[in-house]
C-alpha atoms as a PDB file:
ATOM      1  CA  UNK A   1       3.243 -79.431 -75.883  1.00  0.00           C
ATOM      2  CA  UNK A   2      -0.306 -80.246 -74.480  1.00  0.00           C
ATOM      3  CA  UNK A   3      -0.465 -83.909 -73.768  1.00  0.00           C
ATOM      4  CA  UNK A   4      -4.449 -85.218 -72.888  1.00  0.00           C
ATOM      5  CA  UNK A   5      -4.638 -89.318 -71.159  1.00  0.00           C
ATOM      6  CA  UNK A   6      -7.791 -90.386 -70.665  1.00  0.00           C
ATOM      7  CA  UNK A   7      -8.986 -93.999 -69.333  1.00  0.00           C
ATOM      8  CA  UNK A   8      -8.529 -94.250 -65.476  1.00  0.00           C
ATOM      9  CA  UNK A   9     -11.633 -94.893 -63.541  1.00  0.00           C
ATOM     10  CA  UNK A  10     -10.425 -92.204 -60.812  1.00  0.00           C
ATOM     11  CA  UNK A  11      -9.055 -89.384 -63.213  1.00  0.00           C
ATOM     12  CA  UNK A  12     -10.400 -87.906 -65.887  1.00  0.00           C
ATOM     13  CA  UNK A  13      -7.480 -86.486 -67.897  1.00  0.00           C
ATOM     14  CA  UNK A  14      -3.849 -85.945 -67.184  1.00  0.00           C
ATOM     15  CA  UNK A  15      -2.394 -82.858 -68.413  1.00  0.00           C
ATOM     16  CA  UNK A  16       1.599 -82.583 -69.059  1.00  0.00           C
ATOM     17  CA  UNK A  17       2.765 -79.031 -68.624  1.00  0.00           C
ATOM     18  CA  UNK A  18       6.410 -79.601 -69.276  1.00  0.00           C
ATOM     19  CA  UNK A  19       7.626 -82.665 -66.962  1.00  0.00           C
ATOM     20  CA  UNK A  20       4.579 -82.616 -64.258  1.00  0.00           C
ATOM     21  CA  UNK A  21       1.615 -84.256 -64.616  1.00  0.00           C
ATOM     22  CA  UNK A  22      -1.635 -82.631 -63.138  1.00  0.00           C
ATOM     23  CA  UNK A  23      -4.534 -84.862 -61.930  1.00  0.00           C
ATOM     24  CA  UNK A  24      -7.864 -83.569 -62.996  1.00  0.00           C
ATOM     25  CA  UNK A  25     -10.460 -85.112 -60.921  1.00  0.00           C
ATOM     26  CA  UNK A  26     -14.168 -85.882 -62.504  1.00  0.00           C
ATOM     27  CA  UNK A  27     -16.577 -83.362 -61.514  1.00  0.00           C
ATOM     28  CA  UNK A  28     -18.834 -85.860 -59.237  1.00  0.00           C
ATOM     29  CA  UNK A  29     -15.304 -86.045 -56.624  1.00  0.00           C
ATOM     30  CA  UNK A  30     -16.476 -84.477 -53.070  1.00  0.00           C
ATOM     31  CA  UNK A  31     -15.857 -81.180 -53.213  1.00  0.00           C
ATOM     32  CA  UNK A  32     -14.646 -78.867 -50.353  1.00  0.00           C
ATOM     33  CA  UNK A  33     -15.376 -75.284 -50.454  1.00  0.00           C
ATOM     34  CA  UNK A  34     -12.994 -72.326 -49.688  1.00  0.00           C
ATOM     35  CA  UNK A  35     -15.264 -71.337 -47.281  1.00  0.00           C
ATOM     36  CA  UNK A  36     -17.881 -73.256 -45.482  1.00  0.00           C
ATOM     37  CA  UNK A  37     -20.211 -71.561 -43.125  1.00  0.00           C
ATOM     38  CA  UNK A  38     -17.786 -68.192 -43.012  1.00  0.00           C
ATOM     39  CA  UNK A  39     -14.929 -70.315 -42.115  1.00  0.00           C
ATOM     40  CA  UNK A  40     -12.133 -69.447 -44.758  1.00  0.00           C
ATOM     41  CA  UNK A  41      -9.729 -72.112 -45.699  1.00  0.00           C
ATOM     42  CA  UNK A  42      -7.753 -70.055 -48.029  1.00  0.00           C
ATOM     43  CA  UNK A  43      -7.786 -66.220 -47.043  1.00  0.00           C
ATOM     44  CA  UNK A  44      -6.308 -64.069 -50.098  1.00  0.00           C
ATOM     45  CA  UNK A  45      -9.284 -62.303 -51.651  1.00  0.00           C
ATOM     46  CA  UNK A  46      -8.118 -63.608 -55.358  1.00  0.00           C
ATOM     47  CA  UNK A  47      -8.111 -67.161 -54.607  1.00  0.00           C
ATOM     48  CA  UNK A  48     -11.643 -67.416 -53.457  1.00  0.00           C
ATOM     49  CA  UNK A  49     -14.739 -67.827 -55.581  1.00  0.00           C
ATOM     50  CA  UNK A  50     -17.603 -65.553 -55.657  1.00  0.00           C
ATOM     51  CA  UNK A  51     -19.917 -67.853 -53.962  1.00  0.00           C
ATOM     52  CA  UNK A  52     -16.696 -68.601 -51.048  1.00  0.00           C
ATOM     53  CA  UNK A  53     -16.451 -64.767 -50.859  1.00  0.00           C
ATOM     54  CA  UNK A  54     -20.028 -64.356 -50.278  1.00  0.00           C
ATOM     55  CA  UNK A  55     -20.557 -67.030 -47.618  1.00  0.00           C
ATOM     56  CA  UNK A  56     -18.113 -65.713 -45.553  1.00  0.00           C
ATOM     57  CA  UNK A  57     -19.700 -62.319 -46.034  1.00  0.00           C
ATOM     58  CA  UNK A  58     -22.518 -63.708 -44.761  1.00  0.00           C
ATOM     59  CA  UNK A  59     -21.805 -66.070 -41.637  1.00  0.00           C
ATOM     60  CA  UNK A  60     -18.763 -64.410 -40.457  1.00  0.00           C
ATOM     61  CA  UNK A  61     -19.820 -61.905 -37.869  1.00  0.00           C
ATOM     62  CA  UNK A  62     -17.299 -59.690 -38.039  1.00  0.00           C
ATOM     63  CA  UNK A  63     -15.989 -59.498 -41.472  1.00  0.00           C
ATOM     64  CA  UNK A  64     -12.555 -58.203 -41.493  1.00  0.00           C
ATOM     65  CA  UNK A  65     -10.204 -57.314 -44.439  1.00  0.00           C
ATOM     66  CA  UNK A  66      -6.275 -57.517 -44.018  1.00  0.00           C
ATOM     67  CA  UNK A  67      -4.664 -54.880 -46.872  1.00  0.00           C
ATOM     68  CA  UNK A  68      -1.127 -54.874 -47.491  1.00  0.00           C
ATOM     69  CA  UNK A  69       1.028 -52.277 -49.011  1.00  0.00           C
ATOM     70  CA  UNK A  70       4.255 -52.295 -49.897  1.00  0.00           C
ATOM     71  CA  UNK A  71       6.772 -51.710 -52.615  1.00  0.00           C
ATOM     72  CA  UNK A  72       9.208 -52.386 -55.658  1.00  0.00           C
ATOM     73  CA  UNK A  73      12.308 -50.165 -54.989  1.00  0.00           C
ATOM     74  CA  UNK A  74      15.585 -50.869 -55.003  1.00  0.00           C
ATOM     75  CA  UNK A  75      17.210 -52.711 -51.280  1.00  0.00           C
ATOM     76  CA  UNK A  76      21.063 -52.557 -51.849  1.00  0.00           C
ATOM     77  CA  UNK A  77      23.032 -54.801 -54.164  1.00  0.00           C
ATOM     78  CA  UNK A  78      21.408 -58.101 -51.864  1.00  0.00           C
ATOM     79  CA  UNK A  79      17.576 -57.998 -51.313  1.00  0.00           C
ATOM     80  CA  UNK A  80      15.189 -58.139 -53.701  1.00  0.00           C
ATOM     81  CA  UNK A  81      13.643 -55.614 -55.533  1.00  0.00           C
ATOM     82  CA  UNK A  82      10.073 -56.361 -53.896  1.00  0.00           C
ATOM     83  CA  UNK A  83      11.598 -56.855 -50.749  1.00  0.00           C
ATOM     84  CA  UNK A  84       9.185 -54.525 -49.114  1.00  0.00           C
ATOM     85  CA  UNK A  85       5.983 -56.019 -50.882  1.00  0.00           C
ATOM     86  CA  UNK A  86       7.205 -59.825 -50.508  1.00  0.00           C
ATOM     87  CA  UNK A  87       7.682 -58.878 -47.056  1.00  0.00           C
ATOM     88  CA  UNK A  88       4.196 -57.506 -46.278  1.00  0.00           C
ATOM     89  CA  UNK A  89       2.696 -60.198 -48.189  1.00  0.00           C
ATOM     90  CA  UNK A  90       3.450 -62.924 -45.633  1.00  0.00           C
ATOM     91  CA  UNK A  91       2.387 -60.325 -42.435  1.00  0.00           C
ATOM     92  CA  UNK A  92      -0.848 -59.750 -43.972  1.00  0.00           C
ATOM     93  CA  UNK A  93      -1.802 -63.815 -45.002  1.00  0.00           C
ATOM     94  CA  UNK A  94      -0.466 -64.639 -41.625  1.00  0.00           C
ATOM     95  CA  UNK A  95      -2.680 -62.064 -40.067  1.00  0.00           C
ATOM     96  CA  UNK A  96      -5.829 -63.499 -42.169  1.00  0.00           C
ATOM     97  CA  UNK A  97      -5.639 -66.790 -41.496  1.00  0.00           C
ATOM     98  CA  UNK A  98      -5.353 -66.331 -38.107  1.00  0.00           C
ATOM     99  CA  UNK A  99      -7.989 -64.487 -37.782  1.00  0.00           C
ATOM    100  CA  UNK A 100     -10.725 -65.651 -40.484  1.00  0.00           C
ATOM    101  CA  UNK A 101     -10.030 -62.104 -42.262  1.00  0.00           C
ATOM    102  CA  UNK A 102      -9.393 -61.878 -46.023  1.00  0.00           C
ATOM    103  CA  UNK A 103      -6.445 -61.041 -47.166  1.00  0.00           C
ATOM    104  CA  UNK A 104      -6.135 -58.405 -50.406  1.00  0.00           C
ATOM    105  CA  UNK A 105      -2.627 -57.162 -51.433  1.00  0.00           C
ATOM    106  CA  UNK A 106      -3.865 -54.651 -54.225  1.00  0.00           C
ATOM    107  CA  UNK A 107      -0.505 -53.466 -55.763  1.00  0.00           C
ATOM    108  CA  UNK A 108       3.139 -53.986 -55.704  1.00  0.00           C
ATOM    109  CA  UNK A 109       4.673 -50.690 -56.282  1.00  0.00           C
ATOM    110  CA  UNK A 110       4.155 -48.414 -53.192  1.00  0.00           C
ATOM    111  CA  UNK A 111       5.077 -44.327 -52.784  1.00  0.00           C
ATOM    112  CA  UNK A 112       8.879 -44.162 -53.992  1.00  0.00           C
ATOM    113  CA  UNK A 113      10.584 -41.917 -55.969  1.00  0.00           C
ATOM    114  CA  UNK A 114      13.170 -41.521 -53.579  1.00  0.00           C
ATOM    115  CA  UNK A 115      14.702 -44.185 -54.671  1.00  0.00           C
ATOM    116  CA  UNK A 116      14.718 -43.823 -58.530  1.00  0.00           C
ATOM    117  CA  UNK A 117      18.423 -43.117 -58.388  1.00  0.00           C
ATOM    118  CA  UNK A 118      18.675 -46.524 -58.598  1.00  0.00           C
ATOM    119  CA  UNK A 119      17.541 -48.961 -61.618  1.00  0.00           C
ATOM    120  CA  UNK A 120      14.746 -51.027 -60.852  1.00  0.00           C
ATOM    121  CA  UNK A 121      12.361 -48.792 -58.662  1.00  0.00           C
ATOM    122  CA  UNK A 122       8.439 -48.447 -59.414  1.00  0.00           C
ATOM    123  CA  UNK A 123       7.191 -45.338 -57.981  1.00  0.00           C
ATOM    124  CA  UNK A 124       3.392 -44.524 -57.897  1.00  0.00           C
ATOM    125  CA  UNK A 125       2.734 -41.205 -57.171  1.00  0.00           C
ATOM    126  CA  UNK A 126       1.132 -40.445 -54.057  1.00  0.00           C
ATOM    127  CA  UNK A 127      -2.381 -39.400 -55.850  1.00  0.00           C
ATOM    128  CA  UNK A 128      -2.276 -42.979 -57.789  1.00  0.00           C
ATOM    129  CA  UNK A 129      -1.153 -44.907 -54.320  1.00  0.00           C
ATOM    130  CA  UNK A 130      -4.251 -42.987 -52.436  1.00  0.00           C
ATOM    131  CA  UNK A 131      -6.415 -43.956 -55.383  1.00  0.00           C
ATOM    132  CA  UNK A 132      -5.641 -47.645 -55.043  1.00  0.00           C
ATOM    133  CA  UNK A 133      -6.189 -47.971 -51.296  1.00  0.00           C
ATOM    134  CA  UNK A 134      -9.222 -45.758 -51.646  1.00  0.00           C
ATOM    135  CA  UNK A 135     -10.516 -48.091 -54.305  1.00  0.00           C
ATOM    136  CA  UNK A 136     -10.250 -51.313 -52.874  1.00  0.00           C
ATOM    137  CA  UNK A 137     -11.700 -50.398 -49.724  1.00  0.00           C
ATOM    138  CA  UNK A 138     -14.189 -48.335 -51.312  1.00  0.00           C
ATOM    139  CA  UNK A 139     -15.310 -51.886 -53.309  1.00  0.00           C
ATOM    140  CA  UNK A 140     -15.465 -53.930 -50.261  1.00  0.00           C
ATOM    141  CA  UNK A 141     -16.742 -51.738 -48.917  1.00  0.00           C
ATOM    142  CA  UNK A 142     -19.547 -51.495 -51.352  1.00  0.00           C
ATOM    143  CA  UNK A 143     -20.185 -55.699 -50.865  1.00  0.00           C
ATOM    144  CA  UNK A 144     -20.598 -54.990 -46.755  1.00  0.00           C
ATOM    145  CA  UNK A 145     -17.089 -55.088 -45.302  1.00  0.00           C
ATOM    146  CA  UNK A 146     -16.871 -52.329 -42.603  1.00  0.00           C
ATOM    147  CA  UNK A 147     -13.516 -52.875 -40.911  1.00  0.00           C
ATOM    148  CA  UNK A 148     -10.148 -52.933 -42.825  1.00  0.00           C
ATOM    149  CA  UNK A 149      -6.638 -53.351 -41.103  1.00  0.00           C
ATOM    150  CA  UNK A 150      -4.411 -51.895 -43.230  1.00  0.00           C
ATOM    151  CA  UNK A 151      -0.180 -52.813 -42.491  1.00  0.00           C
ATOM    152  CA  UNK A 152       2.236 -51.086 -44.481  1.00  0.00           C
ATOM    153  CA  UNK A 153       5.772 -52.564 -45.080  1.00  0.00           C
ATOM    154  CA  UNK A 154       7.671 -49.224 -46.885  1.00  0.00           C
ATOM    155  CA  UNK A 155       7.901 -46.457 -44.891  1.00  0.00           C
ATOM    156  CA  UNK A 156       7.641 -44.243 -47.974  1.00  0.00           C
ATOM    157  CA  UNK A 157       3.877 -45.168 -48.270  1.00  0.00           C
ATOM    158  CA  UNK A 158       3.213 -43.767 -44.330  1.00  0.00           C
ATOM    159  CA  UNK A 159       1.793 -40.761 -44.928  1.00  0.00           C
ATOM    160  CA  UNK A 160       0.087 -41.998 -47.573  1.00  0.00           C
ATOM    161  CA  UNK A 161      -1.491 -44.741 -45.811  1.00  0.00           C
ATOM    162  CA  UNK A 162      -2.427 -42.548 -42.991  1.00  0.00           C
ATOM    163  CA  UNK A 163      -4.473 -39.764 -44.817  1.00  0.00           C
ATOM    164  CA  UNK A 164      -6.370 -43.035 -46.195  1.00  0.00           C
ATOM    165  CA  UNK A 165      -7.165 -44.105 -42.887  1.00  0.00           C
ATOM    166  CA  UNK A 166      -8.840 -41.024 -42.303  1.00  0.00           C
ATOM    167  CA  UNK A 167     -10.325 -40.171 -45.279  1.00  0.00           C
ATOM    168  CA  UNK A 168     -12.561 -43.923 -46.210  1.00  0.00           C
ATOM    169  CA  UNK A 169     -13.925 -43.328 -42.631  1.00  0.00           C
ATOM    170  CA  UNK A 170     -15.683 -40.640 -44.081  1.00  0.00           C
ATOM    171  CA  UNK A 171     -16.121 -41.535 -47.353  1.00  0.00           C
ATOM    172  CA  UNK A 172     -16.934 -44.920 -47.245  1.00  0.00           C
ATOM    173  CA  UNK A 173     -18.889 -44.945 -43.681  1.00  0.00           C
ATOM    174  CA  UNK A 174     -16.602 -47.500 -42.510  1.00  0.00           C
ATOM    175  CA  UNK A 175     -13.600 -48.446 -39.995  1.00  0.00           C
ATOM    176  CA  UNK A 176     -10.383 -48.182 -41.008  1.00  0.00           C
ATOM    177  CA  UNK A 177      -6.745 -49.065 -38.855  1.00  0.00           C
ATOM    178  CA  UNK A 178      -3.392 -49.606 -39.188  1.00  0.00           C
ATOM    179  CA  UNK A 179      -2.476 -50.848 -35.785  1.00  0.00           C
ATOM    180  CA  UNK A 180       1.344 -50.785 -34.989  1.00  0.00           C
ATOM    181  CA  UNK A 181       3.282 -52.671 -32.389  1.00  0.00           C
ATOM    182  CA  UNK A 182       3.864 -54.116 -30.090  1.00  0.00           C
ATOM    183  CA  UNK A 183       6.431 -51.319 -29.172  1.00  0.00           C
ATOM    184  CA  UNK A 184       7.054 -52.773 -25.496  1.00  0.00           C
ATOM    185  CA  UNK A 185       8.761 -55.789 -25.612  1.00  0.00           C
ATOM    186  CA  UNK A 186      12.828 -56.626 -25.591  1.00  0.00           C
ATOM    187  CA  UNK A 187      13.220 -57.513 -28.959  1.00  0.00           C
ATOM    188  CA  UNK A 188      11.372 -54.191 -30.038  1.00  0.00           C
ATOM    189  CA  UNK A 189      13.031 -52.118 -27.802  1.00  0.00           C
ATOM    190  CA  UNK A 190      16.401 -53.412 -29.686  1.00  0.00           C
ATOM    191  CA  UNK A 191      15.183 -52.475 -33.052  1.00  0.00           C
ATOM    192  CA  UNK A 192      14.300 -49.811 -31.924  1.00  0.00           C
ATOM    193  CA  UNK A 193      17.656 -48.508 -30.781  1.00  0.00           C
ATOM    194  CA  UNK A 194      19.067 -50.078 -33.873  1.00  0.00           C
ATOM    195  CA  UNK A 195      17.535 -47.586 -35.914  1.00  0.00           C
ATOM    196  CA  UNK A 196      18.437 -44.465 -33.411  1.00  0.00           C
ATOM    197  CA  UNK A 197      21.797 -45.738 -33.127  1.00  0.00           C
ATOM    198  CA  UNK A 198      22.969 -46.378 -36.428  1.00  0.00           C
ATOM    199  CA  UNK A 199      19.827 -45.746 -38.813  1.00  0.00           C
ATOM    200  CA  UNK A 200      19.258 -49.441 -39.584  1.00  0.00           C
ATOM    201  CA  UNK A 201      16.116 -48.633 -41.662  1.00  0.00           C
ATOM    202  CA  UNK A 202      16.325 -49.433 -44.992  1.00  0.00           C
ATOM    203  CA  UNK A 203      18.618 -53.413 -46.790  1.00  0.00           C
ATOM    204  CA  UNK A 204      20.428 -53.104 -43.092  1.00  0.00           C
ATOM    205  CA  UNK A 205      20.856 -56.115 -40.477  1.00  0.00           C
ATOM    206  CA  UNK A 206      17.267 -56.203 -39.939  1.00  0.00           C
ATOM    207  CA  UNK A 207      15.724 -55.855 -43.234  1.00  0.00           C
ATOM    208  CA  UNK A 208      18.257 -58.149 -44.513  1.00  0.00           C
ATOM    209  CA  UNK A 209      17.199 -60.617 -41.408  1.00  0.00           C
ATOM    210  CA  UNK A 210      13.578 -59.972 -42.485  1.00  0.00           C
ATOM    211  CA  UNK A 211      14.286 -61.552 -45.937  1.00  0.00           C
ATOM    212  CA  UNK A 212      16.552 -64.276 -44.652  1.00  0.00           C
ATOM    213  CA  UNK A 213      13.656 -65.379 -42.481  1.00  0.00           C
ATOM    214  CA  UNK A 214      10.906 -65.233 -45.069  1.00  0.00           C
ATOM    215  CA  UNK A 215      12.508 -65.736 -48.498  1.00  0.00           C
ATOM    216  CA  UNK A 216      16.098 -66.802 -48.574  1.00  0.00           C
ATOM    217  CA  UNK A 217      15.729 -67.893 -51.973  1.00  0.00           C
ATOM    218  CA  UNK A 218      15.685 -64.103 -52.868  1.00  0.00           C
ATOM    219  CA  UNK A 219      18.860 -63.447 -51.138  1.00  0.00           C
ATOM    220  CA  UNK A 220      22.296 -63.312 -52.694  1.00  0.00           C
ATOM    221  CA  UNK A 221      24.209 -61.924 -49.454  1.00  0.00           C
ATOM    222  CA  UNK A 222      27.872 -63.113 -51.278  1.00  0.00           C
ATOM    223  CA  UNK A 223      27.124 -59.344 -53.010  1.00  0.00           C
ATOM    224  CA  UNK A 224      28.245 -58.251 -50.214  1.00  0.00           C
ATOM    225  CA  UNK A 225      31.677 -59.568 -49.448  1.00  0.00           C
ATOM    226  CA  UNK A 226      33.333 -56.361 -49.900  1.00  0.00           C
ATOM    227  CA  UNK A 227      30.763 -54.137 -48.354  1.00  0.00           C
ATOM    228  CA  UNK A 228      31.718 -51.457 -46.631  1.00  0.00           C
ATOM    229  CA  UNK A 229      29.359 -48.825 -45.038  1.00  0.00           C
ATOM    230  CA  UNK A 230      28.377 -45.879 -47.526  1.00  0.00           C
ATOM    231  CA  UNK A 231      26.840 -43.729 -45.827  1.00  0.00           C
ATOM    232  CA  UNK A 232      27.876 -40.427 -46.452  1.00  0.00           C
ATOM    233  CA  UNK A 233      26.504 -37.157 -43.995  1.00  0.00           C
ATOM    234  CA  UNK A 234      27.676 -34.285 -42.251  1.00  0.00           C
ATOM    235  CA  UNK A 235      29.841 -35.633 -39.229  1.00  0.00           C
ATOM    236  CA  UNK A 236      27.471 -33.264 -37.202  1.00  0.00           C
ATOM    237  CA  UNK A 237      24.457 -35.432 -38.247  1.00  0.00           C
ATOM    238  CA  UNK A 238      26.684 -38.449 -37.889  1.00  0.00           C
ATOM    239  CA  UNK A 239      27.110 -37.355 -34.195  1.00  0.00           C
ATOM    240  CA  UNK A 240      23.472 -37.179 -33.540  1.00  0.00           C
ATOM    241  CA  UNK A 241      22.474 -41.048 -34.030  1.00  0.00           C
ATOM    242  CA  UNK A 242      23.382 -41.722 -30.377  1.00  0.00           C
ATOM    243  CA  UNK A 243      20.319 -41.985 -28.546  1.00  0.00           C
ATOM    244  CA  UNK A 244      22.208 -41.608 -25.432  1.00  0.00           C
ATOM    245  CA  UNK A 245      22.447 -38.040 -25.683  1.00  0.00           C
ATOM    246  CA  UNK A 246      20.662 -36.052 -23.063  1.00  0.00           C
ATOM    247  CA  UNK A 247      19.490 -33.997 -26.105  1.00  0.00           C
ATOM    248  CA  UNK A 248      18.626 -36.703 -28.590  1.00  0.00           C
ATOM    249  CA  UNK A 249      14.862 -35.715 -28.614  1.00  0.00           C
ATOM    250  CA  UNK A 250      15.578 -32.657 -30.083  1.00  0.00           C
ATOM    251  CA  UNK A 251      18.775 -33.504 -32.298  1.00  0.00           C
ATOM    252  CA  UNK A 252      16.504 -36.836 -33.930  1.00  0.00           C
ATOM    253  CA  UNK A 253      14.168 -34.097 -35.342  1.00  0.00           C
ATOM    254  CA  UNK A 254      17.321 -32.105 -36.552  1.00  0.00           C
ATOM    255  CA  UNK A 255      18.688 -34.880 -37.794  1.00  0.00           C
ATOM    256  CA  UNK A 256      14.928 -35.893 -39.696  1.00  0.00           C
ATOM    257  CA  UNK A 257      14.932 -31.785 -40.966  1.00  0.00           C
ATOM    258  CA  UNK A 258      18.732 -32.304 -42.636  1.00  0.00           C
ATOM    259  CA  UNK A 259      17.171 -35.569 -44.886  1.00  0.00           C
ATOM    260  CA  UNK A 260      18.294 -35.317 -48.524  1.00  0.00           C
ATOM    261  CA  UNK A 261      15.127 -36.060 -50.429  1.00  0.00           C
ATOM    262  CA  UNK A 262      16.942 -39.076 -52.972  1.00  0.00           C
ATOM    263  CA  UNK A 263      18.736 -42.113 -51.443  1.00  0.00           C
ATOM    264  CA  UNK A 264      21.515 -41.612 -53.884  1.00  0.00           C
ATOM    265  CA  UNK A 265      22.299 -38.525 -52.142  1.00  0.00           C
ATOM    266  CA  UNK A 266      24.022 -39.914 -49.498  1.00  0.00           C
ATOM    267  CA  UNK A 267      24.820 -43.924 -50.249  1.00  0.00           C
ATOM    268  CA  UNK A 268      25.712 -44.796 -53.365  1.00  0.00           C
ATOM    269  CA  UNK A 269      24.836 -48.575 -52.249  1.00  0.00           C
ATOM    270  CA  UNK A 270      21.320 -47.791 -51.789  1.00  0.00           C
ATOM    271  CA  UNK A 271      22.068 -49.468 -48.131  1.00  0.00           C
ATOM    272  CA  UNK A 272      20.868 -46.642 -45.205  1.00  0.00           C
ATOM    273  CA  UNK A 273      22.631 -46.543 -41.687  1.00  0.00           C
ATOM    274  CA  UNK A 274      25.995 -47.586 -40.531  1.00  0.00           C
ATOM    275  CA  UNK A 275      25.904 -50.760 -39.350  1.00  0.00           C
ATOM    276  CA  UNK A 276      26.468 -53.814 -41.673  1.00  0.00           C
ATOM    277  CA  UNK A 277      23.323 -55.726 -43.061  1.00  0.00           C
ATOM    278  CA  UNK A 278      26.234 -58.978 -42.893  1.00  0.00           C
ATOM    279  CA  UNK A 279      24.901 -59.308 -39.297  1.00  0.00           C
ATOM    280  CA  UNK A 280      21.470 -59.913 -39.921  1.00  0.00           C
ATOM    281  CA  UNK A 281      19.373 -62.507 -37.547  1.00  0.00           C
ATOM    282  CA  UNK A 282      17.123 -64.394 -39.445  1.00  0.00           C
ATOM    283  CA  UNK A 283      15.982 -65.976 -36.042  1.00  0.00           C
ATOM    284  CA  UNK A 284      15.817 -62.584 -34.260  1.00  0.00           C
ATOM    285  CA  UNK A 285      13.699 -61.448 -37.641  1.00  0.00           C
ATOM    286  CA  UNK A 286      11.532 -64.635 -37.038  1.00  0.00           C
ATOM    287  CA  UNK A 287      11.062 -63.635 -33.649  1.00  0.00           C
ATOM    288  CA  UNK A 288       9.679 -60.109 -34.542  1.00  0.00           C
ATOM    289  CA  UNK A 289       7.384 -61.334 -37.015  1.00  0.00           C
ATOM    290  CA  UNK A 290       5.589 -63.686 -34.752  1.00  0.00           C
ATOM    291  CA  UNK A 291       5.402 -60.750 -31.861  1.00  0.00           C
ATOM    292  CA  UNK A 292       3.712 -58.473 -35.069  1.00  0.00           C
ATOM    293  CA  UNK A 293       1.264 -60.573 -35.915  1.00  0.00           C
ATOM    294  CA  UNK A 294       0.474 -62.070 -33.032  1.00  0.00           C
ATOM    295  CA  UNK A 295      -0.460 -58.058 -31.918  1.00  0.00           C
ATOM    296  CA  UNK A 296      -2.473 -57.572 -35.111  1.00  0.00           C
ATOM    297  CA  UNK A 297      -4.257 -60.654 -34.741  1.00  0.00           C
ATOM    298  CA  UNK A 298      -4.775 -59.576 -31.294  1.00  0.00           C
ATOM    299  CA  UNK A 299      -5.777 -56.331 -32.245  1.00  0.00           C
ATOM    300  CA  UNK A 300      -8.769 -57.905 -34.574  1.00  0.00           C
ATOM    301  CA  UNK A 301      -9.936 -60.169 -32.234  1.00  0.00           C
ATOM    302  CA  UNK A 302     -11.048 -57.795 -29.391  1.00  0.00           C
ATOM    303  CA  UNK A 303     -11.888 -55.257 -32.174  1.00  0.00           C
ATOM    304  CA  UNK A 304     -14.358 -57.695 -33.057  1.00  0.00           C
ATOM    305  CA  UNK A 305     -15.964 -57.730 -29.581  1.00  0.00           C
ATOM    306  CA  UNK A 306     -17.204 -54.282 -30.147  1.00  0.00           C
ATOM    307  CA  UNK A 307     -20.179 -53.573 -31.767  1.00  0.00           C
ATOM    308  CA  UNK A 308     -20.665 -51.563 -34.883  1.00  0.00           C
ATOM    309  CA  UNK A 309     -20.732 -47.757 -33.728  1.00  0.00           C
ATOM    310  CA  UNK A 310     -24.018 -46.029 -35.533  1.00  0.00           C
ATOM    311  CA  UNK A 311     -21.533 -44.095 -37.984  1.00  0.00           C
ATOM    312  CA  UNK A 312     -20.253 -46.565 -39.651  1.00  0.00           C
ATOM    313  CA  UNK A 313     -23.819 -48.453 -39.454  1.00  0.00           C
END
């Protein structure tokens, strides 16, 4: 029921949308623009006006848009479905506001069908996924964007994402990036071996510490009381996730040439690797997503130092 109060000198009209009352204030209240002289106050494309949109077009110098990617798949019995995409979501607005970039998170579903084993999972194909990103940059790029970051949080869409890169350069005659890191630092380095050691890439300790961090809400880790790891390979495989071994350069791409093409192939859990996601780290996940934006921001502000090469002019 749609309940209109009228008769207060300072508001207009109250409107009851079940239990909470919204102020509407009269039109002649000061007014404060999303963006005022190219400075953004709110930095997702779909929030902004036309006219906001357009005056940051016009008086930032170095227009930048932030894309995110990700995806609706399944992540065990414990994450969400849109872990992936809920995840990216929060890198990318992050990223935009601290760098006066707009933000533009086109799609939810990302590349995935090797997870349709499992109820739940959207998969674009990889033609529809290419369309999308091609698209959206492809608009902005028709309004005078030229440089998009684009950061990718499914490692499904990958390949995807990377003949995009390539391909709007030419098309499009603009710059396109997906900068990755940092790689260098502790807490990276111990991901890293994470995933070499026990293949911790996919509703493990991390990604589970990932959501824990961002949206605990989302998390219902008491699925998991009687988890055990399901993870089922060749014991020769098995044997090569030890990046200890004098030959693990060569045995990692072995091991990469032996992947079954559907996650149900080898967990019936949906949960990759052989470590237990029960010792996730929301701090430690906290920490990592401060160090990766903090590098993309980075990564925009000297990119903005450079001028416009006379391609993409």
């Amino acid at each position: 029921m749609l309940m209109v109060m009228v008769g207060s000198p300072r508001v207009d009209k109250v409107w009851a949308r079940g239990m909470v009352f919204y102020p509407v204030l009269p039109h002649s209240s000061p007014v404060k623009h999303l963006s005022e002289n190219g400075v953004l106050s709110r930095f997702w494309l779909y929030e902004l006006t036309r006219p906001d949109f357009e005056d940051w077009l016009e008086n930032e110098p170095c227009p930048v848009a932030v894309i995110g990617i990700g995806s609706i798949e399944q992540h065990g019995p414990h994450l969400p479905l849109g872990m992936d995409s809920l995840a990216i979501k929060e890198y990318v607005h992050e990223v935009a506001r601290r760098t006066n970039s707009v933000a533009v998170h086109p799609c939810w579903p990302g590349f995935s069908p090797h997870h349709m084993g499992f109820p739940g999972t959207i998969t674009f194909s990889w033609e529809t996924l290419t369309a999308v990103l091609m698209d959206t940059i492809g608009s902005l790029s028709c309004h005078g964007v030229k440089r998009f970051v684009i950061m990718n949080g499914h490692g499904g869409n990958t390949q995807v994402m990377n003949l995009v890169v390539q391909q709007a350069k030419r098309e499009f005659g603009v710059m396109v990036s997906a900068p990755m890191g940092p790689a260098g630092t502790e807490l990276a380095k111990q991901l890293a071996d994470r995933q070499k050691r026990h293949w911790d890439v996919h509703s493990g300790p991390s990604e589970t510490g990932t959501a824990l961090a961002l949206f605990p809400e989302l998390v219902e880790m008491e699925r998991l009381d009687d988890w055990e790891v399901t993870l089922k390979l060749d014991p020769k495989l098995m044997a090569f996730l030890d990046p200890d071994r004098k030959d693990y350069e060569v045995v990692s791409q072995v091991y990469a040439a032996c992947s079954q093409p559907d996650t149900d192939d080898f967990t019936s859990s949906g949960v990759y690797g052989k470590n237990d996601p029960r010792d996730a780290d929301a701090e430690e996940s906290r920490r990592r997503f401060e160090e990766r934006v903090a590098f993309v921001a980075e990564f925009i502000r000297v990119w903005k130092t450079i001028p416009t090469p006379k391609a993409f002019q």
